[in-house]
C-alpha atoms as a PDB file:
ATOM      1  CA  UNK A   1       0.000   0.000   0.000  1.00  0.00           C
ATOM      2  CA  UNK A   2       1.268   3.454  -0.384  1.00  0.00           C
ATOM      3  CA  UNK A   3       1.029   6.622   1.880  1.00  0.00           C
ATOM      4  CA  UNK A   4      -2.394   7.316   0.503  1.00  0.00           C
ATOM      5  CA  UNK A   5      -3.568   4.429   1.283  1.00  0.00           C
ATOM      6  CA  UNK A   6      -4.180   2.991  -2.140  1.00  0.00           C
ATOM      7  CA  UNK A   7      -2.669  -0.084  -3.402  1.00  0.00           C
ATOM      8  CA  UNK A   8      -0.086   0.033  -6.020  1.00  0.00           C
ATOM      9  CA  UNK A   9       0.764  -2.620  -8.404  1.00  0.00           C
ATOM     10  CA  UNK A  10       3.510  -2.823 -10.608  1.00  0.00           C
ATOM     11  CA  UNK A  11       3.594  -3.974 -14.117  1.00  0.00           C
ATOM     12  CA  UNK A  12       6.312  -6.032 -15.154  1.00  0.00           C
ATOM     13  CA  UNK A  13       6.304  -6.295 -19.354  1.00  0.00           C
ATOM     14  CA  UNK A  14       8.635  -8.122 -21.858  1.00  0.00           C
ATOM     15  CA  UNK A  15      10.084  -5.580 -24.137  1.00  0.00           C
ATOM     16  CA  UNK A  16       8.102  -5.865 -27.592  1.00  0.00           C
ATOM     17  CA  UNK A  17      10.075  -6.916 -30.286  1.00  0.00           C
ATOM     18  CA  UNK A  18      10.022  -4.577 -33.630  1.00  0.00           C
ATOM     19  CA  UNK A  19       9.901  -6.223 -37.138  1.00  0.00           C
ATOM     20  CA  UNK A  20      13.530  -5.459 -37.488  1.00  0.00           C
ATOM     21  CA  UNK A  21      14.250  -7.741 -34.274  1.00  0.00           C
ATOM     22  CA  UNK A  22      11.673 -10.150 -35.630  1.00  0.00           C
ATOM     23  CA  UNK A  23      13.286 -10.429 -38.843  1.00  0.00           C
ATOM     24  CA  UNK A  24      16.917 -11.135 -37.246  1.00  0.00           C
ATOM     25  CA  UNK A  25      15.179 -13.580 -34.951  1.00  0.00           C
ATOM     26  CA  UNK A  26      13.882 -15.818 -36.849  1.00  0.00           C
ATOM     27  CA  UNK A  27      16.489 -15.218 -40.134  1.00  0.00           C
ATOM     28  CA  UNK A  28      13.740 -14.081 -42.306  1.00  0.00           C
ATOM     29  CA  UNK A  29      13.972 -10.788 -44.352  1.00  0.00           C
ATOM     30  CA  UNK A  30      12.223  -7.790 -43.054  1.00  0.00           C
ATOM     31  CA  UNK A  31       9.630  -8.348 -46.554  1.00  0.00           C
ATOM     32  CA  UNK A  32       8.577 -11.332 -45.063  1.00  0.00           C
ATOM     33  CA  UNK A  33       7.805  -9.853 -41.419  1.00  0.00           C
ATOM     34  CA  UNK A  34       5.991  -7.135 -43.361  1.00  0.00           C
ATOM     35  CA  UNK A  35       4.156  -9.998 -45.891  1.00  0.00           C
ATOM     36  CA  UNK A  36       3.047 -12.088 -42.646  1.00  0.00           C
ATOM     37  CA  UNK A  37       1.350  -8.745 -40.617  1.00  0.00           C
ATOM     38  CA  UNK A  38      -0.713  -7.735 -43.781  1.00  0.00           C
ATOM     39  CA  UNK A  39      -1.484 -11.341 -44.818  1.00  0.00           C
ATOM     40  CA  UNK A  40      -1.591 -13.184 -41.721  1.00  0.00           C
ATOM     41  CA  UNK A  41       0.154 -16.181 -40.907  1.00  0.00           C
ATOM     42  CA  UNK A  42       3.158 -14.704 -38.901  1.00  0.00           C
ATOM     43  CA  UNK A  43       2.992 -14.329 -35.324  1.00  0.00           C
ATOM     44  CA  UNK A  44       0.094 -12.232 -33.406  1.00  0.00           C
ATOM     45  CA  UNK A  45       0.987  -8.615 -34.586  1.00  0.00           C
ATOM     46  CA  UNK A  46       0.336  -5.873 -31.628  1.00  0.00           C
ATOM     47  CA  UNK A  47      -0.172  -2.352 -33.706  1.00  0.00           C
ATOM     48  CA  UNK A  48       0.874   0.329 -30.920  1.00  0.00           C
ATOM     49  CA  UNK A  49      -0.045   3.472 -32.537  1.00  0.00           C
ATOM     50  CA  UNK A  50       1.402   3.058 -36.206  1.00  0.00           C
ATOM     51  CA  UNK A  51       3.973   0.817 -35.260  1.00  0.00           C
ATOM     52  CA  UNK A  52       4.320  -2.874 -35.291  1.00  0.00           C
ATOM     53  CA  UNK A  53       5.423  -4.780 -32.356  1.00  0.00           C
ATOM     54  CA  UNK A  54       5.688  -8.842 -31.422  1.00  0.00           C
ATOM     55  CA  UNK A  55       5.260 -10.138 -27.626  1.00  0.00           C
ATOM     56  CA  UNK A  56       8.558 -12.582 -27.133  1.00  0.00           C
ATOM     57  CA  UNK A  57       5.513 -15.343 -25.567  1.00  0.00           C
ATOM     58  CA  UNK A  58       2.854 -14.873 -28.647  1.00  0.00           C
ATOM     59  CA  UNK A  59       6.830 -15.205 -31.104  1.00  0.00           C
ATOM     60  CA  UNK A  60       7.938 -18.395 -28.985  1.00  0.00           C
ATOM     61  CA  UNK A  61       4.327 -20.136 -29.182  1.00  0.00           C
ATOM     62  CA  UNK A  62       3.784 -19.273 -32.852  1.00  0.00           C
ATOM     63  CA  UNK A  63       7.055 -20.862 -33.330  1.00  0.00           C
ATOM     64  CA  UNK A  64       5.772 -24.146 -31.498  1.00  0.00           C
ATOM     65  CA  UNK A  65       2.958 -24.067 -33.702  1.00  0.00           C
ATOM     66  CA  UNK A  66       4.639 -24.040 -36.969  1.00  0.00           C
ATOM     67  CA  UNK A  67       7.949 -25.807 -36.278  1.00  0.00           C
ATOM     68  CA  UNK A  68       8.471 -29.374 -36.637  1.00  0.00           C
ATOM     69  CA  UNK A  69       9.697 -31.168 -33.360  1.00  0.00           C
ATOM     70  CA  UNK A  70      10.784 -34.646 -35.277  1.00  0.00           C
ATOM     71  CA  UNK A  71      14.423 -34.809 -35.380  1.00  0.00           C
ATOM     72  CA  UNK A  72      16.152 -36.202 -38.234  1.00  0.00           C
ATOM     73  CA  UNK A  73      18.533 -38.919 -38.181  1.00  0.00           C
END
């Protein structure tokens, strides 16, 4: 509680991750981070004002979605 007697609570957030980090991620060209936001089939796309940002969690469990787990050999 604070002197007012109100309780505070403090937000903890992931940095969002721009298309530019995206891209270098996941070794895919910028285009193709730009292609998947206005076509779908990327990652969930957060638009914060007129920019473009990726949660880590929503990057990690897209990638679990889409990725193979089989291991060759």
């Amino acid at each position: 509680m604070s002197n007012n007697g109100t309780m505070q609570t403090t937000t903890r957030r992931r940095r969002l991750m721009t298309p530019d980090e995206l891209a270098d991620y996941l070794g895919v060209t910028l285009h193709c981070v730009y292609a998947w936001s206005s076509r779908g089939g990327g990652p969930n796309v957060l638009r914060v004002g007129a920019r473009l940002r990726y949660r880590p969690d929503d990057v990690e469990a897209w990638l679990d979605r889409v990725t193979d787990s089989r291991v060759a050999g």
